[in-house]
Structure formats: C-alpha cells, structure tokens
N, C-alpha and C. Protein backbone atom coordinates (compact mmCIF):
# COMPACT_ATOMS: atom_id res chain seq x y z
N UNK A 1 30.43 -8.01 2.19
CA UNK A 1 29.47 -7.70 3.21
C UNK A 1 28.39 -6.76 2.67
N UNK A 2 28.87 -5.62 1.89
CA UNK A 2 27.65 -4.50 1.14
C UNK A 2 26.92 -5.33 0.37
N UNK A 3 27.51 -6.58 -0.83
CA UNK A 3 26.73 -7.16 -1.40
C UNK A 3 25.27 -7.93 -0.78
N UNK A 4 25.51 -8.36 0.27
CA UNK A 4 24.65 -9.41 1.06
C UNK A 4 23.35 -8.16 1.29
N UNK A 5 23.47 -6.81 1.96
CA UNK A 5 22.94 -5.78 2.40
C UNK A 5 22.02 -5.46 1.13
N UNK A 6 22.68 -5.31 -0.18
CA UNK A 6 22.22 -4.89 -1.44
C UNK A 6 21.29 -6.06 -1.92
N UNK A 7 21.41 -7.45 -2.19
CA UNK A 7 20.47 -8.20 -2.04
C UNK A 7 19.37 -8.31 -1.47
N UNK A 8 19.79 -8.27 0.24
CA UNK A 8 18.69 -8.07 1.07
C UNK A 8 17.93 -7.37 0.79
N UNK A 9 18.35 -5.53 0.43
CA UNK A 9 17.32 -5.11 0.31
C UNK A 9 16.50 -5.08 -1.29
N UNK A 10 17.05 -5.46 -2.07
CA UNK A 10 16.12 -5.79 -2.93
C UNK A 10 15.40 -6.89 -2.88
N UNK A 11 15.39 -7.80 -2.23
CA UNK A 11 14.71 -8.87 -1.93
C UNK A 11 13.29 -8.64 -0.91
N UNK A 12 13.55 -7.28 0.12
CA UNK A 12 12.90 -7.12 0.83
C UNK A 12 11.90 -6.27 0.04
N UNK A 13 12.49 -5.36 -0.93
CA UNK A 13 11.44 -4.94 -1.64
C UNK A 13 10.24 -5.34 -2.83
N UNK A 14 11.16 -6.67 -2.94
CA UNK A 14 10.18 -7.67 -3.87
C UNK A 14 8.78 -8.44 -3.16
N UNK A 15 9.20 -8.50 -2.27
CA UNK A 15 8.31 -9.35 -1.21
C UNK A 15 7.35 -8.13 -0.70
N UNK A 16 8.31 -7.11 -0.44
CA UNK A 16 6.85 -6.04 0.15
C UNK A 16 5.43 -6.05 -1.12
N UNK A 17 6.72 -5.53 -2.37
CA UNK A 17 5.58 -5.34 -3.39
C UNK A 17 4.45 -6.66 -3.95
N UNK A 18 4.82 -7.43 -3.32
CA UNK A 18 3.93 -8.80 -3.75
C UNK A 18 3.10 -8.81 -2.35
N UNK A 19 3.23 -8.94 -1.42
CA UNK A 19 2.28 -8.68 -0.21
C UNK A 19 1.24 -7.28 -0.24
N UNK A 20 2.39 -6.02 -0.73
CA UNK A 20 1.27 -5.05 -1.23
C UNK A 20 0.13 -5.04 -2.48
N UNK A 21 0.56 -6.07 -3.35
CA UNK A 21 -0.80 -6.56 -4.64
C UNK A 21 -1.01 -7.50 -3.67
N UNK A 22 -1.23 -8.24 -3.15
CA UNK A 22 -2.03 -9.53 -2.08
C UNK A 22 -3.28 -8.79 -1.65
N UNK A 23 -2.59 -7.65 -0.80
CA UNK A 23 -3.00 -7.03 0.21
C UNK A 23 -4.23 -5.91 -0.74
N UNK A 24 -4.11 -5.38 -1.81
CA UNK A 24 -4.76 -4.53 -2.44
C UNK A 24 -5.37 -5.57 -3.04
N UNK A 25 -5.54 -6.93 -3.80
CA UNK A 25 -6.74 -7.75 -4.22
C UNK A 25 -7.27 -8.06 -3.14
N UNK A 26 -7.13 -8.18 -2.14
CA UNK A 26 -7.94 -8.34 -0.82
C UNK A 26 -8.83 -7.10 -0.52
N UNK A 27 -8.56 -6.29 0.02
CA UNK A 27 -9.07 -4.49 0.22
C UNK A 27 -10.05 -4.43 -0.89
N UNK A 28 -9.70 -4.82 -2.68
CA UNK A 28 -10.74 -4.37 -3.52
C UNK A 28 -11.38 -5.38 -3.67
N UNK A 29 -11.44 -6.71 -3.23
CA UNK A 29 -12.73 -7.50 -3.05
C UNK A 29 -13.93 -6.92 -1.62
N UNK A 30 -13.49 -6.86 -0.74
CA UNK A 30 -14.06 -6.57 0.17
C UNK A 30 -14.63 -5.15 0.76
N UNK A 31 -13.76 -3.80 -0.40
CA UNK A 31 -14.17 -2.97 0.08
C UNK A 31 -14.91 -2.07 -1.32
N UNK A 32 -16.25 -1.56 -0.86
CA UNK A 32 -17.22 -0.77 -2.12
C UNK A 32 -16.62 0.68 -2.25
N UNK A 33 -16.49 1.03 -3.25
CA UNK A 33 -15.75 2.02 -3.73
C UNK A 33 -14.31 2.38 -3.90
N UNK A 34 -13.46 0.46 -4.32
CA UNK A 34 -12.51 0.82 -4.05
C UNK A 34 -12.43 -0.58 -5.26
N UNK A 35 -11.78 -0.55 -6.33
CA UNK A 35 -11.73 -1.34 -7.12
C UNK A 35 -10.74 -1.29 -8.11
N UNK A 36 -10.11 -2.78 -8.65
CA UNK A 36 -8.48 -2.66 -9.57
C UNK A 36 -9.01 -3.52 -10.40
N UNK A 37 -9.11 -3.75 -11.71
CA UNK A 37 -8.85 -4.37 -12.65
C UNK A 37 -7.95 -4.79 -13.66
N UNK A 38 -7.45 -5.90 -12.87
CA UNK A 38 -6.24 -6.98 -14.12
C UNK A 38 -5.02 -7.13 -13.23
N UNK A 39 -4.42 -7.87 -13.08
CA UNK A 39 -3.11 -8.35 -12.79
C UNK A 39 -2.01 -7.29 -12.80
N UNK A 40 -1.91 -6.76 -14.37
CA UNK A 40 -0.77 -5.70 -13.98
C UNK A 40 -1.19 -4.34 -13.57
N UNK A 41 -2.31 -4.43 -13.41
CA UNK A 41 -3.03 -2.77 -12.23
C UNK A 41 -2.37 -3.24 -11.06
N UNK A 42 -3.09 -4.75 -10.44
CA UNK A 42 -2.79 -4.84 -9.20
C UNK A 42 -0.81 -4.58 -8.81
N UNK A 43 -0.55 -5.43 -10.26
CA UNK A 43 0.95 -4.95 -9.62
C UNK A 43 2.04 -3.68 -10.06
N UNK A 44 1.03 -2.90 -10.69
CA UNK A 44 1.28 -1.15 -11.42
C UNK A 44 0.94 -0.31 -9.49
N UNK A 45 -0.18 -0.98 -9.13
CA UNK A 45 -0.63 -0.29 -8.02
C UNK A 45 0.11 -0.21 -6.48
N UNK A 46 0.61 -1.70 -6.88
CA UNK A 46 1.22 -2.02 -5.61
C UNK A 46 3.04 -1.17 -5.49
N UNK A 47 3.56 -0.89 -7.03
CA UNK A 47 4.80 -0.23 -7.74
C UNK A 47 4.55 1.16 -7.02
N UNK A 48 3.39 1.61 -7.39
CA UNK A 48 3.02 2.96 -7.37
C UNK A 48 2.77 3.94 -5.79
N UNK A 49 2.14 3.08 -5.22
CA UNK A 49 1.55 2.95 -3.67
C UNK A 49 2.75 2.69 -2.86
N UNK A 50 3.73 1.79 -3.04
CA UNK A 50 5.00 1.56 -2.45
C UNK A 50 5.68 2.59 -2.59
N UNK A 51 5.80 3.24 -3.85
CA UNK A 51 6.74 4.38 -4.13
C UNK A 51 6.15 5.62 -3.02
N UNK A 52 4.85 5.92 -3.61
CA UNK A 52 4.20 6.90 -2.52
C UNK A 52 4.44 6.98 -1.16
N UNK A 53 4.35 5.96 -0.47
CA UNK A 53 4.56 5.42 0.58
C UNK A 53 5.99 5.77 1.32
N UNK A 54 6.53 5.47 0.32
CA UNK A 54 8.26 5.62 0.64
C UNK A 54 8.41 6.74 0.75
N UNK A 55 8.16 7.47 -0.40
CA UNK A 55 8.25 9.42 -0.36
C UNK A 55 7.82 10.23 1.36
N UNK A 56 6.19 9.67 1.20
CA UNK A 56 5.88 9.69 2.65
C UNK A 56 6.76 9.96 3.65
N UNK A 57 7.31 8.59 3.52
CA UNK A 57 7.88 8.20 4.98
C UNK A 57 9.33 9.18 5.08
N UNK A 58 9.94 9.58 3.89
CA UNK A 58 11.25 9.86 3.80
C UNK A 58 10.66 11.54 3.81
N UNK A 59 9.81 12.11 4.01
CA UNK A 59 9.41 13.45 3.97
C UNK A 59 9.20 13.64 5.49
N UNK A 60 7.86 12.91 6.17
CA UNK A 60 7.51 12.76 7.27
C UNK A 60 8.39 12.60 8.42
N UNK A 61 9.27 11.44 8.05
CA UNK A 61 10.94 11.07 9.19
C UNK A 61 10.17 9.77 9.51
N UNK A 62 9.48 9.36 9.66
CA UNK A 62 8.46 7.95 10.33
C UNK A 62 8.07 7.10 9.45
N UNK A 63 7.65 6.25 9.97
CA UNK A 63 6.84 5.04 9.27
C UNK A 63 5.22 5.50 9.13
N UNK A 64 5.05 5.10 8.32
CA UNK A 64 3.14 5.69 8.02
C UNK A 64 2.68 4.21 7.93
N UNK A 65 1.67 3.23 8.66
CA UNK A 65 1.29 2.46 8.13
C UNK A 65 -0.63 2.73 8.74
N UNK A 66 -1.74 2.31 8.20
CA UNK A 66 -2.93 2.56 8.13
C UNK A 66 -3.16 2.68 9.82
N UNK A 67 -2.65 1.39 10.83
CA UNK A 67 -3.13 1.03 12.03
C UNK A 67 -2.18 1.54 13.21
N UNK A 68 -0.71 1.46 12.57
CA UNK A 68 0.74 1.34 13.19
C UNK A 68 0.77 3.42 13.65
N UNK A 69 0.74 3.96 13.04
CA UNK A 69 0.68 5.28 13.20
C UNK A 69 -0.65 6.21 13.68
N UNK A 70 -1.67 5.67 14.17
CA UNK A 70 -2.92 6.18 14.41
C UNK A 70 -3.46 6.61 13.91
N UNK A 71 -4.13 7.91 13.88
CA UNK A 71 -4.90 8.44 13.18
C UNK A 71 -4.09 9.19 11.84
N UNK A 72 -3.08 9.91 12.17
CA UNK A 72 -2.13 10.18 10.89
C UNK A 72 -1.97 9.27 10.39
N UNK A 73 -1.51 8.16 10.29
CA UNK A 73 -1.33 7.32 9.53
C UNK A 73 -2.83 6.62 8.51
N UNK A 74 -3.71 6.38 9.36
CA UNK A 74 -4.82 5.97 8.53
C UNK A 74 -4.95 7.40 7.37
N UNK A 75 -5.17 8.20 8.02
CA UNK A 75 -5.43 9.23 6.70
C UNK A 75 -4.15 9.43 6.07
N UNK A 76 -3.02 9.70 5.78
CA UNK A 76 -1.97 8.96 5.05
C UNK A 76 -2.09 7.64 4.20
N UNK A 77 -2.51 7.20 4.13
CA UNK A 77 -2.75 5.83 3.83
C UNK A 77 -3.79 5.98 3.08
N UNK A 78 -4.98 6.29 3.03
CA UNK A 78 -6.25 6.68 2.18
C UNK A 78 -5.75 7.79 1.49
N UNK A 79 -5.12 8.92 1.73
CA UNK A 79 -4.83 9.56 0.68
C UNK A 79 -3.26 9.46 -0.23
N UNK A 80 -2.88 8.48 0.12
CA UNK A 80 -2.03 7.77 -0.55
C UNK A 80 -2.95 6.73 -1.79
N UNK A 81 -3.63 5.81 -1.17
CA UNK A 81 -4.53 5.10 -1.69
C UNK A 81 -5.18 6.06 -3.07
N UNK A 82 -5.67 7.02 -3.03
CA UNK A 82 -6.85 8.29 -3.33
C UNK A 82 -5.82 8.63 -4.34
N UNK A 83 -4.79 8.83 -3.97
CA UNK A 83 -3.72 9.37 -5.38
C UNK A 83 -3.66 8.66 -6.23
N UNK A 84 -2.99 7.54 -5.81
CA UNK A 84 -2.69 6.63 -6.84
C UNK A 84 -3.90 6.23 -8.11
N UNK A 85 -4.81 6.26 -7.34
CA UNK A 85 -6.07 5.99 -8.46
C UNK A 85 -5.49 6.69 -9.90
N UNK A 86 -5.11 8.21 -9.87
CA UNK A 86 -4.79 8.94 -11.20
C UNK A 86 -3.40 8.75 -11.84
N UNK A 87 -2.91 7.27 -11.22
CA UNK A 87 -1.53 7.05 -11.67
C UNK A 87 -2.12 5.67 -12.16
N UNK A 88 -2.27 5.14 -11.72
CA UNK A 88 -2.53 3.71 -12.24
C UNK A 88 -3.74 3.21 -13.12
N UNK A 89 -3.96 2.54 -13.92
CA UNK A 89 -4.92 2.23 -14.63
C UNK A 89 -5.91 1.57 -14.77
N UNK A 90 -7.27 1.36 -14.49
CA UNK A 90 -8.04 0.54 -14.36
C UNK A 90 -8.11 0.51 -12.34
N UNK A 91 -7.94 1.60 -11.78
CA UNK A 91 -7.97 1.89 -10.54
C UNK A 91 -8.95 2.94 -10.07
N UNK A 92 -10.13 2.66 -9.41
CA UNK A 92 -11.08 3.62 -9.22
C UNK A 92 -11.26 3.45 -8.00
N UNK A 93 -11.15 4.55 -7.29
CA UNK A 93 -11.69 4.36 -5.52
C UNK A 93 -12.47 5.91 -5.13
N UNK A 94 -12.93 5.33 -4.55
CA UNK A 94 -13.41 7.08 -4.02
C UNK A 94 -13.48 7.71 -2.87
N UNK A 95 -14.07 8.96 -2.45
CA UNK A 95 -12.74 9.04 -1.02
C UNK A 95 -13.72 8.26 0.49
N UNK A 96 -15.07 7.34 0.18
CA UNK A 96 -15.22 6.71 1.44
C UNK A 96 -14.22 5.76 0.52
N UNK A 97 -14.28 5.02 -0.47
CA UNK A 97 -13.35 3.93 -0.46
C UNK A 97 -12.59 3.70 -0.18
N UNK A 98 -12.08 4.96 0.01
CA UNK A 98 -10.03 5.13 -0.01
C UNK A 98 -10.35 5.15 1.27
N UNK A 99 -10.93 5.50 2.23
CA UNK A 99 -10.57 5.53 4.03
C UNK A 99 -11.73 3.74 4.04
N UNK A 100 -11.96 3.25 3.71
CA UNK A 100 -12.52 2.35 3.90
C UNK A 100 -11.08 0.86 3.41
N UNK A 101 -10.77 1.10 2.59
CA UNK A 101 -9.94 0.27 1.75
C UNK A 101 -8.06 0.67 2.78
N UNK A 102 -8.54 1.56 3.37
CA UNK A 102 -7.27 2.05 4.25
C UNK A 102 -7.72 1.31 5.70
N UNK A 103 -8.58 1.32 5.95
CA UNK A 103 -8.71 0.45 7.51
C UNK A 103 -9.29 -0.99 7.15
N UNK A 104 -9.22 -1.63 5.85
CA UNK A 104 -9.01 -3.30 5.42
C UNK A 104 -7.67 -3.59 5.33
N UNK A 105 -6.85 -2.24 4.83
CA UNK A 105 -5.47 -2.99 4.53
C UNK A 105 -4.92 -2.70 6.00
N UNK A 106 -5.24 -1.75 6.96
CA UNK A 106 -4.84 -1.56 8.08
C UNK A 106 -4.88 -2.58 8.84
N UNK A 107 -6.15 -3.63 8.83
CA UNK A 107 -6.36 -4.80 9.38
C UNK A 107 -5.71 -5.91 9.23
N UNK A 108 -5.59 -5.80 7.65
CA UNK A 108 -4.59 -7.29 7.24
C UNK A 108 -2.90 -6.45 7.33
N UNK A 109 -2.77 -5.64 7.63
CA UNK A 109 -1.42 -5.14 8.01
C UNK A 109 -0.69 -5.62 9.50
N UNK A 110 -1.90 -5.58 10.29
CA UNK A 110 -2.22 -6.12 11.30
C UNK A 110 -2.08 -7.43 12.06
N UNK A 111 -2.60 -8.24 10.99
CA UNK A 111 -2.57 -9.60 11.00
C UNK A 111 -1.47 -10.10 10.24
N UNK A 112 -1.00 -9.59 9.14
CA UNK A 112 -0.04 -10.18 8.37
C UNK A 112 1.86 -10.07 9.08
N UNK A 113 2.08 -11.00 9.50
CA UNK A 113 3.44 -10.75 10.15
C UNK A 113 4.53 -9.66 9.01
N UNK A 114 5.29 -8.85 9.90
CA UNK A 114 5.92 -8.22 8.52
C UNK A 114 5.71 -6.78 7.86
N UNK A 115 6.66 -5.95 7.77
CA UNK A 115 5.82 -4.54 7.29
C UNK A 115 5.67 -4.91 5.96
N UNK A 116 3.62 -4.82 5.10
CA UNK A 116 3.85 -4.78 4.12
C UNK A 116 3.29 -3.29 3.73
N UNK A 117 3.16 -2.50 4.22
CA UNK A 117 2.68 -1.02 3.86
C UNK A 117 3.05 -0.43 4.56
C-alpha cells in the first residue's frame, strides 16, 4: 500500500515539473522582461522554482499559487520567480517581469486543470 503512495508521489512530481517548464516557456514568450534560454534552463528552472515553491509552502503552512492565494500569493510567486533568476542559468527577469510573468502563469494556472505551481 506505501509503495503505490511512493510512486504516486513521484509521479505527481514529474508531471508538476513538466507542466511547470510548459508553463514557464509560455510566461517567457509572452511576457517582456522575463526570459529562459535552452531546454535545460527551462527544465533547471522549473527544478528550481518547484523546490522554492515547496519551501514556501512548508514555511508559510498553505498553498502559494499566483491567482489561488490572492494578493500574497501573486507576490510570492514573482518573488519566487525574481530568485530563481540567480540560481538558474540563462534566466533573466526583472522585477516588472517577475510580477508580470507571475500573473501569465497565474492565468494559465487558472486554466490549466491541476496544481501546477
């Protein structure tokens, strides 16, 4: 029975992190001052941002997502976004980008069935 649980959740975390690079090549096409270059940025970023994210949430007691948590959460989310830039490589945003690139992914968070942030 633990095995099935232990799967699950690594399975659930594979899928977040692939919806979270989806979700971040989406945000840095569409949003100016917020930009990833190469495949393994997008999925260094999505590693990195997930981790953040998690810390977040396990500090906070809640879920942080851009739209799901209101106004804390959007700014959570951009300065989550805003960090990661100095962790990951070929990642430049700046701080309208990062609150701009936080209410694109807030949107497709929105629309996308599923927590992926």
């Amino acid at each position: 029975m633990e095995h099935n649980k232990v799967e699950s959740g690594a399975m659930s975390w594979i899928i977040r992190l692939v919806m979270v690079a989806v979700i971040l090549a989406i945000a840095s096409f569409f949003t100016p001052g917020f930009s990833i270059n190469g495949l393994w940025s997008f999925l260094i970023a999505a590693v990195v941002i997930t981790v953040l994210d998690y810390l977040v949430e396990r500090m906070m007691g809640d879920e942080i997502s851009p739209l799901g948590r209101g106004l804390k959460g959007f700014v959570i989310s951009a300065i989550i976004i805003y960090v990661a830039q100095f962790i990951v490589p070929n990642m430049r945003v700046s701080m309208i980008g990062a609150l701009l690139a936080a209410l694109v992914i807030g949107i497709i968070d929105a629309v996308i069935p599923g927590k992926s942030f």
